[in-house]
PDB file of N, CA and C in Angstrom:
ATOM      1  N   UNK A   1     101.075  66.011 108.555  1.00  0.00           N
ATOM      2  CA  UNK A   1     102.138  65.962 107.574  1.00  0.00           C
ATOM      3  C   UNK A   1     103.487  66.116 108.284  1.00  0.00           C
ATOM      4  N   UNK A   2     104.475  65.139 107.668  1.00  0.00           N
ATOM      5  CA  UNK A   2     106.098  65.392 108.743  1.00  0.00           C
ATOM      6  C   UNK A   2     106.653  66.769 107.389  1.00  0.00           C
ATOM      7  N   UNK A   3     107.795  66.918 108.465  1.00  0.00           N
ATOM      8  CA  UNK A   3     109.033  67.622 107.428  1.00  0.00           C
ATOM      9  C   UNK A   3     110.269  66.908 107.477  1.00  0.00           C
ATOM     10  N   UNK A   4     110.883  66.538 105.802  1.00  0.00           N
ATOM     11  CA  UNK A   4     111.799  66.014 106.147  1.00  0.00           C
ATOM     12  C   UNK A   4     113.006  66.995 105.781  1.00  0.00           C
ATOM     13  N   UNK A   5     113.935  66.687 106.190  1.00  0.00           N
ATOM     14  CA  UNK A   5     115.379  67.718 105.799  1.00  0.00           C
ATOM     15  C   UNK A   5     116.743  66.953 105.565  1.00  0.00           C
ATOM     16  N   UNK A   6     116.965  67.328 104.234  1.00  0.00           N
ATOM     17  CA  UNK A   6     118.048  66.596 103.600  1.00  0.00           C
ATOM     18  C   UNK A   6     118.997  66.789 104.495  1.00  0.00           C
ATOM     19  N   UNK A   7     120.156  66.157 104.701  1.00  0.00           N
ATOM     20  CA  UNK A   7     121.140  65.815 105.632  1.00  0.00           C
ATOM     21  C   UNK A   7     122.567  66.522 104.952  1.00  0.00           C
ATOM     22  N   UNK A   8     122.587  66.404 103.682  1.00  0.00           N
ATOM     23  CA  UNK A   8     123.414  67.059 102.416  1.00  0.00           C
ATOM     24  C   UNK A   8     123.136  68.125 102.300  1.00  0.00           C
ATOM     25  N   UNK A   9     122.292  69.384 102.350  1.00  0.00           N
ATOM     26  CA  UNK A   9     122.043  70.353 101.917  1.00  0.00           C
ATOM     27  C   UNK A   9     121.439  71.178 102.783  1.00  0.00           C
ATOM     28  N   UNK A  10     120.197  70.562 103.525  1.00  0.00           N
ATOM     29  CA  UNK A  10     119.332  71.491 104.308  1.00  0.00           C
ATOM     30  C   UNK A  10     117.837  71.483 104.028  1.00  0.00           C
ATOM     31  N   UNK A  11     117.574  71.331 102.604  1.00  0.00           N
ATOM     32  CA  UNK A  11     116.710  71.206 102.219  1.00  0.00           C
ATOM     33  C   UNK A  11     115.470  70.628 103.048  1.00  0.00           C
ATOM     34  N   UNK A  12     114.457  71.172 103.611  1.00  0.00           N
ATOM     35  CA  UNK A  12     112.923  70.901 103.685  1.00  0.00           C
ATOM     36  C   UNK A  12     111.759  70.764 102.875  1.00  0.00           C
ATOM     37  N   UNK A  13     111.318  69.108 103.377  1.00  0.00           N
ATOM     38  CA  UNK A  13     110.337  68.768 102.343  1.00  0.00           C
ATOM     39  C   UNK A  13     109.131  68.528 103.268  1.00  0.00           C
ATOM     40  N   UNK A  14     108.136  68.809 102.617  1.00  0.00           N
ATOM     41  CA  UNK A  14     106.519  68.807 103.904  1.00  0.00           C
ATOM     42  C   UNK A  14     106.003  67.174 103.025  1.00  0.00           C
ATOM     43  N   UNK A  15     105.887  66.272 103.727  1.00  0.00           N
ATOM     44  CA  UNK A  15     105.210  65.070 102.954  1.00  0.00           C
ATOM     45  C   UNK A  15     105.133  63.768 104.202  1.00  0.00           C
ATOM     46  N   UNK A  16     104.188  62.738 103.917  1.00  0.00           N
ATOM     47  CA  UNK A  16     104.310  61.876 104.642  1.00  0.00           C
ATOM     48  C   UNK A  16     105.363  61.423 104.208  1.00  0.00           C
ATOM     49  N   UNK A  17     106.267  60.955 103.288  1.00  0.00           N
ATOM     50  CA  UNK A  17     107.348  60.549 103.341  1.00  0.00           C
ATOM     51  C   UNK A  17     108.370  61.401 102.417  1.00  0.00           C
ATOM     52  N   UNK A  18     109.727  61.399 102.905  1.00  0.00           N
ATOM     53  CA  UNK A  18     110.771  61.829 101.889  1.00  0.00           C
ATOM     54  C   UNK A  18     110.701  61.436 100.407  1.00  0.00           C
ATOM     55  N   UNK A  19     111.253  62.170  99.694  1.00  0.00           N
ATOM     56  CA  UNK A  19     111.123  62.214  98.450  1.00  0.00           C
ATOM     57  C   UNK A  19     112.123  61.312  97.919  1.00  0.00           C
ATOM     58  N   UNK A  20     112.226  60.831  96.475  1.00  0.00           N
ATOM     59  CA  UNK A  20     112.879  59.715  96.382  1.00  0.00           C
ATOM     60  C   UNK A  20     114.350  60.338  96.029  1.00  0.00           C
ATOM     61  N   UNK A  21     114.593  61.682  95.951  1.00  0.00           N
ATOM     62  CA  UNK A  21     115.474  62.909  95.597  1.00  0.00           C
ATOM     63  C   UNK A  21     115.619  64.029  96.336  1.00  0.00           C
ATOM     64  N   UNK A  22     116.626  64.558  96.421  1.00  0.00           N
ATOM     65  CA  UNK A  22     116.692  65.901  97.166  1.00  0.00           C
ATOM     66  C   UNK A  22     116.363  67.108  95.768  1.00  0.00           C
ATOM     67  N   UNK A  23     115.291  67.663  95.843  1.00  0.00           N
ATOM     68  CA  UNK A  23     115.185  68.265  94.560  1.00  0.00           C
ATOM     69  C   UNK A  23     116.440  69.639  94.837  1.00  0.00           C
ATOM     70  N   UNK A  24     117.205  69.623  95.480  1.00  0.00           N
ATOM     71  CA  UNK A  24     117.568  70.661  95.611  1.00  0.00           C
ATOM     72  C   UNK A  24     119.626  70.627  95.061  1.00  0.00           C
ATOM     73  N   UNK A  25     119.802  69.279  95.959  1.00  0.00           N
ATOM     74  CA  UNK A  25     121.207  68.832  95.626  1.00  0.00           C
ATOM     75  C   UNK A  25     121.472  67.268  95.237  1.00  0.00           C
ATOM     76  N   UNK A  26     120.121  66.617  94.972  1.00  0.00           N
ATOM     77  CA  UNK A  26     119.905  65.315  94.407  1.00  0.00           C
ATOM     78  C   UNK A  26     120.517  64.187  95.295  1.00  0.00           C
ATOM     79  N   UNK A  27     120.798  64.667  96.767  1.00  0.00           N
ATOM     80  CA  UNK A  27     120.963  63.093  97.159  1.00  0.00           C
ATOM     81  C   UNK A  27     119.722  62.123  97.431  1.00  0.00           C
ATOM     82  N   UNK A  28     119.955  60.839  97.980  1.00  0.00           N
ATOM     83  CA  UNK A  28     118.724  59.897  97.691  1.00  0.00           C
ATOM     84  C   UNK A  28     118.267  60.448  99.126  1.00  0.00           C
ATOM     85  N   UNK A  29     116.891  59.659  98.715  1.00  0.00           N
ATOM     86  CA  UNK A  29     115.914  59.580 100.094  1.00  0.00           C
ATOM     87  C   UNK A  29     116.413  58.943 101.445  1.00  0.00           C
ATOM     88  N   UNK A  30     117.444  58.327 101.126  1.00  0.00           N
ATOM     89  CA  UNK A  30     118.077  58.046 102.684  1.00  0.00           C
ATOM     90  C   UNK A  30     118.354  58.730 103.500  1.00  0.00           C
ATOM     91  N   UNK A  31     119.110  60.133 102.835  1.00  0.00           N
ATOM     92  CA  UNK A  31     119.909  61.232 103.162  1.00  0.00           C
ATOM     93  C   UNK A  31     118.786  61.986 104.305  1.00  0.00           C
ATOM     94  N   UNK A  32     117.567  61.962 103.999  1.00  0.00           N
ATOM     95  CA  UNK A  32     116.715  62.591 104.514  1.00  0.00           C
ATOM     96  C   UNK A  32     116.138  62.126 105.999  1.00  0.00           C
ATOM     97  N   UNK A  33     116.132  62.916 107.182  1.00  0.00           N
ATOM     98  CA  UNK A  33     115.798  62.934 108.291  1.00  0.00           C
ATOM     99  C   UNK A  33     114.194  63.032 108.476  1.00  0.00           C
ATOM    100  N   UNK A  34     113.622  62.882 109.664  1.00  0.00           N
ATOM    101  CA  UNK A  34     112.276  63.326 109.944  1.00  0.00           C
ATOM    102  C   UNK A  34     112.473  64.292 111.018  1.00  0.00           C
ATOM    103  N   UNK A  35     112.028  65.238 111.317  1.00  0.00           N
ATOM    104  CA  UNK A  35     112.012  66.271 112.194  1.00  0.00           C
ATOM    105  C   UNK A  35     111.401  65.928 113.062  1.00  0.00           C
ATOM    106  N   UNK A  36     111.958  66.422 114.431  1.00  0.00           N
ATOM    107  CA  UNK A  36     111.132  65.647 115.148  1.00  0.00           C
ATOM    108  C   UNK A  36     109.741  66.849 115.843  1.00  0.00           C
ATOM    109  N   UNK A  37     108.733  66.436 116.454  1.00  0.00           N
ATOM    110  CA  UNK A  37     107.620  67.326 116.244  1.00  0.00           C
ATOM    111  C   UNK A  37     108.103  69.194 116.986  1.00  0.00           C
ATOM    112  N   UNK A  38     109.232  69.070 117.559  1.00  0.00           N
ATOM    113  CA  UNK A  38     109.078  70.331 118.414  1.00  0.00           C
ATOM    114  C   UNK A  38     109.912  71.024 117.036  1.00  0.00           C
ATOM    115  N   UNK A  39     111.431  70.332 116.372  1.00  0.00           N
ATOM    116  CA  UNK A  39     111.645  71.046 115.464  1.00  0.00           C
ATOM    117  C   UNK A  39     110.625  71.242 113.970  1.00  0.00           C
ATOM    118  N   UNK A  40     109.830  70.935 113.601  1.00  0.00           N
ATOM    119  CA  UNK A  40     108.595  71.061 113.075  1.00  0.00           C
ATOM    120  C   UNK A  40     107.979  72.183 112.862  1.00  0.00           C
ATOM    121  N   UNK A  41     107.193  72.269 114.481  1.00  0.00           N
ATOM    122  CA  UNK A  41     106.716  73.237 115.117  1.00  0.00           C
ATOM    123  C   UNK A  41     107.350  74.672 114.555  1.00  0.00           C
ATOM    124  N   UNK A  42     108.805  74.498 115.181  1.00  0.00           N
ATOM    125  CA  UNK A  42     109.386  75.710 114.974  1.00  0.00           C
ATOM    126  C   UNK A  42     109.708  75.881 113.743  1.00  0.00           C
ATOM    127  N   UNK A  43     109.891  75.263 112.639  1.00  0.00           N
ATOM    128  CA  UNK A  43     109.621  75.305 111.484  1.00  0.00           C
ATOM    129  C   UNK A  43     108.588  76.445 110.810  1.00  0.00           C
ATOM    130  N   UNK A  44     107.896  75.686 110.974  1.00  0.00           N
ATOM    131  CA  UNK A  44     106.556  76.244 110.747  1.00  0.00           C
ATOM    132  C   UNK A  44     105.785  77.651 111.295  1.00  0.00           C
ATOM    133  N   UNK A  45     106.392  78.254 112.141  1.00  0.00           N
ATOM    134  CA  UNK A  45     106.459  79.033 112.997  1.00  0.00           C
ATOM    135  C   UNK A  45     107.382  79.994 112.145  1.00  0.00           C
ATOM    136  N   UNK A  46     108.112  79.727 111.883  1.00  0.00           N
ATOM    137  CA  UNK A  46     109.427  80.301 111.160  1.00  0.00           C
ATOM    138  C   UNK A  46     108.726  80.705 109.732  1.00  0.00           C
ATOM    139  N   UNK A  47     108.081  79.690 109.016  1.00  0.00           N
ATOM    140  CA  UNK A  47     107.883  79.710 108.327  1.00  0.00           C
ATOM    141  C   UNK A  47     106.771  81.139 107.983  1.00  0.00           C
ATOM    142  N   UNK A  48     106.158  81.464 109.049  1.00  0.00           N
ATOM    143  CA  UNK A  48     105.102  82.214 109.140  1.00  0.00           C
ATOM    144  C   UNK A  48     105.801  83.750 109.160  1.00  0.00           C
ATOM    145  N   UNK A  49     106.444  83.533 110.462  1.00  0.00           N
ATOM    146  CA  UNK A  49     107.407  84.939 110.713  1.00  0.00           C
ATOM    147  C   UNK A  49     108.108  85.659 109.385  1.00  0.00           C
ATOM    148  N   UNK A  50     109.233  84.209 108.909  1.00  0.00           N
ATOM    149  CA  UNK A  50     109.701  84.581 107.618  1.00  0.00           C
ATOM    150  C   UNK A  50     108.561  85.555 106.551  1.00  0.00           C
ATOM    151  N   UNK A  51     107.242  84.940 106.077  1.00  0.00           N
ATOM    152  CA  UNK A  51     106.510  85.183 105.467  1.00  0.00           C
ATOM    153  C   UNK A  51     106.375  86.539 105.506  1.00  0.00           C
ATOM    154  N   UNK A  52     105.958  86.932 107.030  1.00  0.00           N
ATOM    155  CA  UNK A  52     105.783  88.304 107.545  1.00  0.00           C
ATOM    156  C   UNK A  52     106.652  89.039 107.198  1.00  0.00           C
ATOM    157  N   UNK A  53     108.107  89.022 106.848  1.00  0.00           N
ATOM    158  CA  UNK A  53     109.339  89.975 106.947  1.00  0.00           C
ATOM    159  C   UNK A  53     109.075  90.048 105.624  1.00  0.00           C
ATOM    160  N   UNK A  54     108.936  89.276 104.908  1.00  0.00           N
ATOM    161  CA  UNK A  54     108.801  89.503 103.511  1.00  0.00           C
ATOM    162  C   UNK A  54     107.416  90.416 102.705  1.00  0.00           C
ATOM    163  N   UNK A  55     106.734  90.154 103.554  1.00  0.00           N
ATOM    164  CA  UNK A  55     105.388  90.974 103.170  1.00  0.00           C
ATOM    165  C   UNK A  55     105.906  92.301 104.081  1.00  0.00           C
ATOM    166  N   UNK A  56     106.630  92.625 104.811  1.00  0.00           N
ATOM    167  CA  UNK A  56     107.028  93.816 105.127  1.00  0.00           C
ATOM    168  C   UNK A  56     108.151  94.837 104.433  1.00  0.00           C
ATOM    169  N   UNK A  57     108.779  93.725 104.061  1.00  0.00           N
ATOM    170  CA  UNK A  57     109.801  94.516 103.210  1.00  0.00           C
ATOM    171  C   UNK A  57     109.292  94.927 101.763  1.00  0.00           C
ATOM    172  N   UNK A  58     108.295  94.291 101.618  1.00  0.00           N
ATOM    173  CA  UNK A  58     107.095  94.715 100.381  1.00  0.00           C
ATOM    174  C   UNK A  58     106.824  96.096 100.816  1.00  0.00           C
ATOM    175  N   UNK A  59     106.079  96.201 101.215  1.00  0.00           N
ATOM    176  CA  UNK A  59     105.281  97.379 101.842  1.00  0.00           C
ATOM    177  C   UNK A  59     105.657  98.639 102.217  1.00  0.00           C
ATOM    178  N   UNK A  60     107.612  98.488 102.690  1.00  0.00           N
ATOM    179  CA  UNK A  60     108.294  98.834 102.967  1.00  0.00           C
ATOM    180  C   UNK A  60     109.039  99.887 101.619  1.00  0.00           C
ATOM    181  N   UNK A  61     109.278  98.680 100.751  1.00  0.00           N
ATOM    182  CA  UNK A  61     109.615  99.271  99.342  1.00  0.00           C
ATOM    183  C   UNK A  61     108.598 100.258  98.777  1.00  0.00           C
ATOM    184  N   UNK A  62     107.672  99.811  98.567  1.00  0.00           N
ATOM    185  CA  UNK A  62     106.488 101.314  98.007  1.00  0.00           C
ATOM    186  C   UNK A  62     106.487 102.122  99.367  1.00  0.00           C
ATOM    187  N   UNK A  63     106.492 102.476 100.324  1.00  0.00           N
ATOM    188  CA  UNK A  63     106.652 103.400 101.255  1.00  0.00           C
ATOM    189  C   UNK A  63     108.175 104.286 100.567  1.00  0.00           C
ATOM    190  N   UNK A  64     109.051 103.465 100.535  1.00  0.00           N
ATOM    191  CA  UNK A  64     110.396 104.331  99.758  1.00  0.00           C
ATOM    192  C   UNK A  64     110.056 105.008  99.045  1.00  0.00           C
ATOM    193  N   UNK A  65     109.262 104.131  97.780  1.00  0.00           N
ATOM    194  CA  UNK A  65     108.953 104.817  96.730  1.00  0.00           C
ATOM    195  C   UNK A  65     108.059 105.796  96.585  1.00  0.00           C
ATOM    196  N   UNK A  66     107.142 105.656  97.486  1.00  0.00           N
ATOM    197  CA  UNK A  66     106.415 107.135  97.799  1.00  0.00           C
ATOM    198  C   UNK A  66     106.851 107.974  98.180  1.00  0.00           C
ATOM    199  N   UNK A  67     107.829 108.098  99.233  1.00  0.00           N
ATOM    200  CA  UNK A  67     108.446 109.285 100.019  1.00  0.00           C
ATOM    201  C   UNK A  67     109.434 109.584  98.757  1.00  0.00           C
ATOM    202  N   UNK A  68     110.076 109.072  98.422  1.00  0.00           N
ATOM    203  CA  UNK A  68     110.953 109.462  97.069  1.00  0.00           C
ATOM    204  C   UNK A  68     110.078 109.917  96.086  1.00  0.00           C
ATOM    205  N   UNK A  69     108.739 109.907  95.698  1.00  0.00           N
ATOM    206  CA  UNK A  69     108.410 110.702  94.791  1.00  0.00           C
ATOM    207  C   UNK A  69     108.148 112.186  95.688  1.00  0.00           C
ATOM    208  N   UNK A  70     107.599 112.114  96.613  1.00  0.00           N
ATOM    209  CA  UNK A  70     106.773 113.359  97.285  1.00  0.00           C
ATOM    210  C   UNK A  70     108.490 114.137  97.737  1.00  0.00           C
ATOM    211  N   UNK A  71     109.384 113.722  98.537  1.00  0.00           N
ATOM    212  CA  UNK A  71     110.731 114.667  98.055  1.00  0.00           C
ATOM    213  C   UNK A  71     110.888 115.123  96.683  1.00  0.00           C
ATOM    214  N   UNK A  72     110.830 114.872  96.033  1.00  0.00           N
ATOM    215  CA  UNK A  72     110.824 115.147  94.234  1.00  0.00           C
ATOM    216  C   UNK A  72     110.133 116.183  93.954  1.00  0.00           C
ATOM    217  N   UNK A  73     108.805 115.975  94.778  1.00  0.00           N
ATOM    218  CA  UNK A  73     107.883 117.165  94.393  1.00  0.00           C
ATOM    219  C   UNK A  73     108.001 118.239  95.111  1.00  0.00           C
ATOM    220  N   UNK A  74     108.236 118.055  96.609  1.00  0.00           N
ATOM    221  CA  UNK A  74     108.856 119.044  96.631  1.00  0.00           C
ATOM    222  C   UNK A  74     107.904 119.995  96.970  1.00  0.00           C
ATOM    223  N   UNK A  75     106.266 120.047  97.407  1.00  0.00           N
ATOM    224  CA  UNK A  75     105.773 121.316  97.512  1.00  0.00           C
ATOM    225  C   UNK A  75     105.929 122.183  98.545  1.00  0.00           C
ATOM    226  N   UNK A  76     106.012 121.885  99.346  1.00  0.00           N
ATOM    227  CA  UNK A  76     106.676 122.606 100.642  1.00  0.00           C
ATOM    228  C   UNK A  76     107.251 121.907 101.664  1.00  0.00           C
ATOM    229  N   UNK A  77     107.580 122.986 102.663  1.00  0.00           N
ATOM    230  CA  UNK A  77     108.625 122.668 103.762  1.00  0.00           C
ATOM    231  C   UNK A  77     107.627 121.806 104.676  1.00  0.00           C
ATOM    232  N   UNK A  78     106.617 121.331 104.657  1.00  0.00           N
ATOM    233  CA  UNK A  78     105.883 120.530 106.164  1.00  0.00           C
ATOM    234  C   UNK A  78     105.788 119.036 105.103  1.00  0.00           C
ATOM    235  N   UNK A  79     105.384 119.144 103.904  1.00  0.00           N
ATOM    236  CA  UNK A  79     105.545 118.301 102.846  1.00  0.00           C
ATOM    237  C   UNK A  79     106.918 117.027 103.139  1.00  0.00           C
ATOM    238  N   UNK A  80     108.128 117.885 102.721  1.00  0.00           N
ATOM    239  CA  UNK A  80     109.023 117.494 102.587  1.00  0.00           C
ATOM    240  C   UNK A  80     109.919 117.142 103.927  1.00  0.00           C
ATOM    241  N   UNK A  81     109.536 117.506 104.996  1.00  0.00           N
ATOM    242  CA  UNK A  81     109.377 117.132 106.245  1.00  0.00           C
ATOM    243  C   UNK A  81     108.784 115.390 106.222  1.00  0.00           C
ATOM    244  N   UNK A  82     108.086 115.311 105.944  1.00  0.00           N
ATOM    245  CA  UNK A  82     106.802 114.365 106.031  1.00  0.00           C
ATOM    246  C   UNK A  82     107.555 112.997 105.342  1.00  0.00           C
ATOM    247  N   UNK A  83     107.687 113.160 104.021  1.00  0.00           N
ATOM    248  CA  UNK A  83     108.561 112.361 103.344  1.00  0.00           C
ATOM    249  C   UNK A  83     109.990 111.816 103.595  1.00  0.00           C
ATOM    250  N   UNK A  84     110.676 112.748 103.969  1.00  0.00           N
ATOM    251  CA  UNK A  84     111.931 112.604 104.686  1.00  0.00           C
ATOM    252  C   UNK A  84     111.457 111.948 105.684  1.00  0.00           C
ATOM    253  N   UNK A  85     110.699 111.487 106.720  1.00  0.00           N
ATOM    254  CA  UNK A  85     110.750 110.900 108.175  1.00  0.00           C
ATOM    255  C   UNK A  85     110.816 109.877 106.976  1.00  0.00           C
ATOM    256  N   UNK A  86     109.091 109.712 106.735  1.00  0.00           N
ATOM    257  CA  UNK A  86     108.904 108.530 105.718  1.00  0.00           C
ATOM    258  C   UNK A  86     110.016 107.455 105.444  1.00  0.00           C
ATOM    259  N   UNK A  87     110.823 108.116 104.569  1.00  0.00           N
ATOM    260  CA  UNK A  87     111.707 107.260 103.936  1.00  0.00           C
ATOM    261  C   UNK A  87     112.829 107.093 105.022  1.00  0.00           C
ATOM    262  N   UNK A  88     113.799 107.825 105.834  1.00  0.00           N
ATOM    263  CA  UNK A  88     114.373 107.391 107.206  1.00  0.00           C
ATOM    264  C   UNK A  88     113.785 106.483 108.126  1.00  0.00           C
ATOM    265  N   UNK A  89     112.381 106.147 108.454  1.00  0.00           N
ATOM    266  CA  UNK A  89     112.275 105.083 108.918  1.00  0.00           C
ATOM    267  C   UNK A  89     111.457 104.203 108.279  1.00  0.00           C
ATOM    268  N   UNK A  90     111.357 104.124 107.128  1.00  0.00           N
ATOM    269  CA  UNK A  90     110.826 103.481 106.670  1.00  0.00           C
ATOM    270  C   UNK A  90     112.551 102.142 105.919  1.00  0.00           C
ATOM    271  N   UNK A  91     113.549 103.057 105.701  1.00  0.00           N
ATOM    272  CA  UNK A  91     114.993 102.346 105.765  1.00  0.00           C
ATOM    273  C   UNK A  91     115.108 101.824 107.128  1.00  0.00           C
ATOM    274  N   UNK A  92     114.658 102.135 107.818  1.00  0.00           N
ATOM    275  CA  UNK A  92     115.634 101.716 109.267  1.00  0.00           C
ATOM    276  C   UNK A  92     114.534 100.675 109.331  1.00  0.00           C
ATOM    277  N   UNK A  93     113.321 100.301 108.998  1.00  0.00           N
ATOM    278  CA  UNK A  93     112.575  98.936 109.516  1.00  0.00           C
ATOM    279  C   UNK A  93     112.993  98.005 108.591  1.00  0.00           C
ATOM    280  N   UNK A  94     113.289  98.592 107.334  1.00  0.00           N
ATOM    281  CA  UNK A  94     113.780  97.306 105.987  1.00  0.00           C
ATOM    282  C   UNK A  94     115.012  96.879 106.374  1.00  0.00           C
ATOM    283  N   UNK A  95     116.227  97.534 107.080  1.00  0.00           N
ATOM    284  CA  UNK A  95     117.249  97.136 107.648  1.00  0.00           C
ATOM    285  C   UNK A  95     117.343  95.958 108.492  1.00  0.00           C
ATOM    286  N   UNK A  96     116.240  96.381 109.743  1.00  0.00           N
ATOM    287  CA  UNK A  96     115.971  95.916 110.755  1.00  0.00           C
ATOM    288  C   UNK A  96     115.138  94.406 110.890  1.00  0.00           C
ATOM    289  N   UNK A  97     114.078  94.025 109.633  1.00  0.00           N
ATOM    290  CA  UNK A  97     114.080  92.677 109.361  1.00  0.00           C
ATOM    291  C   UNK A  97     114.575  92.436 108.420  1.00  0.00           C
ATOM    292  N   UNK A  98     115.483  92.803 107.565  1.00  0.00           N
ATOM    293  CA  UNK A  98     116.493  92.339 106.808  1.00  0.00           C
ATOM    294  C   UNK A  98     117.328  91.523 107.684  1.00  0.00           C
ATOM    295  N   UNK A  99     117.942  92.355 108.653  1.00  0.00           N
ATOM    296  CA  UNK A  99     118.937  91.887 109.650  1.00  0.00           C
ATOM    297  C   UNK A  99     118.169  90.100 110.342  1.00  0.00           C
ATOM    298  N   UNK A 100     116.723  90.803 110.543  1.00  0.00           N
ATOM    299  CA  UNK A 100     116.482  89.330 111.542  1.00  0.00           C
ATOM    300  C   UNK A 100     115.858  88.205 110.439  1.00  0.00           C
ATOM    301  N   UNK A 101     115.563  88.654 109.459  1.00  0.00           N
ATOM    302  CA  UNK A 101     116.029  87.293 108.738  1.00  0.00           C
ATOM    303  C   UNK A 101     117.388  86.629 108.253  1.00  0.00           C
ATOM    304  N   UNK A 102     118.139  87.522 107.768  1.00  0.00           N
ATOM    305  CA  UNK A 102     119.630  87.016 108.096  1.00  0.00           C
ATOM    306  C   UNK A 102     119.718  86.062 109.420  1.00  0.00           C
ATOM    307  N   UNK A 103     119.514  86.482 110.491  1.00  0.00           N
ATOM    308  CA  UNK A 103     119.728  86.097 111.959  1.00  0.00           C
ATOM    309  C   UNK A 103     119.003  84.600 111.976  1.00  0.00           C
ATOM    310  N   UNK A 104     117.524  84.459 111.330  1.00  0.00           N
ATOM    311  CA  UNK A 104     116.567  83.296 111.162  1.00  0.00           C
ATOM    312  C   UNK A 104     117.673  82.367 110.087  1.00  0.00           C
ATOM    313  N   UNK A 105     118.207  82.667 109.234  1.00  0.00           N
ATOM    314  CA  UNK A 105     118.659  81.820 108.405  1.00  0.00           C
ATOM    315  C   UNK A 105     119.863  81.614 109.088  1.00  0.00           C
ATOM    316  N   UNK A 106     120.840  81.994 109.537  1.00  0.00           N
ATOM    317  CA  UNK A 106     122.089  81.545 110.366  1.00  0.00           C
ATOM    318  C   UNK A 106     121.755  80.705 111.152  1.00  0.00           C
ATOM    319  N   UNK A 107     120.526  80.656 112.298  1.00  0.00           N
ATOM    320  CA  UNK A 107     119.933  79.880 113.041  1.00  0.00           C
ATOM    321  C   UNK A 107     119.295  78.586 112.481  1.00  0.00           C
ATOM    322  N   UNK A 108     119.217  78.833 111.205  1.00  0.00           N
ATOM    323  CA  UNK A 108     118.286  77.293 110.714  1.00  0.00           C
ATOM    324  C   UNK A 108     116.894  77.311 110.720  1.00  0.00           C
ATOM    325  N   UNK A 109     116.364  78.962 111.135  1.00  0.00           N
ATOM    326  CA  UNK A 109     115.006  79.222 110.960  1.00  0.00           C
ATOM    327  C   UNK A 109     114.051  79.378 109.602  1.00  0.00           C
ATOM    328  N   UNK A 110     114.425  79.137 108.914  1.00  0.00           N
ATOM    329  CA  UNK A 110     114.478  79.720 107.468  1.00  0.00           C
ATOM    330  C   UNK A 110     114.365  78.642 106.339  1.00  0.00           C
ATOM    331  N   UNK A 111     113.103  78.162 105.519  1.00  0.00           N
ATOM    332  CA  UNK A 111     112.790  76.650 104.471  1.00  0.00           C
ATOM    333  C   UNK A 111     112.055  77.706 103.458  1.00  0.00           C
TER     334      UNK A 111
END
């Protein structure tokens, strides 16, 4: 299967051929490029990584939300120890691929 990418917008489409529309900013199928196999590749690659940051920042969020209930509760000092790391680095990794997907999408890593 190629990828094509609107020339107007950015837009990536996975198909043997471009679409007769940019579903995204409606220019015609002319507008549309074929990637060539190495940018593809990295596409797709991207595509995976991206995936990953996002299933992390999932995971990431109920980790918050756990350590924010167990501070709440509050039963003791090794407790609340525990939770506090929790949620301090559990912010500093949501930051941290926050940041490198920002970084993937400035780069053009990012469909």
């Amino acid at each position: 299967m190629k990828i094509w990418q609107c020339s107007v917008c950015g837009y990536k489409y996975d198909g043997d051929e471009p679409p007769e529309k940019c579903p995204k900013c409606g220019a015609p199928k002319e507008k549309f490029v074929e990637l060539s196999a190495d940018q593809a590749q990295l596409v797709q690659r991207a595509r995976k990584s991206n995936n990953l940051h996002i299933a992390l920042n999932s995971l990431l969020e109920q980790v918050l939300d756990v350590a924010a209930q167990g501070i709440e509760d509050n039963l003791d000092p090794g407790c609340l120890i525990v939770f506090k790391n929790a949620q301090e680095q559990a912010w500093k990794l949501r930051q941290m691929s926050l940041a490198e997907i920002a970084t993937h999408v400035a780069k053009g890593k990012w469909s």
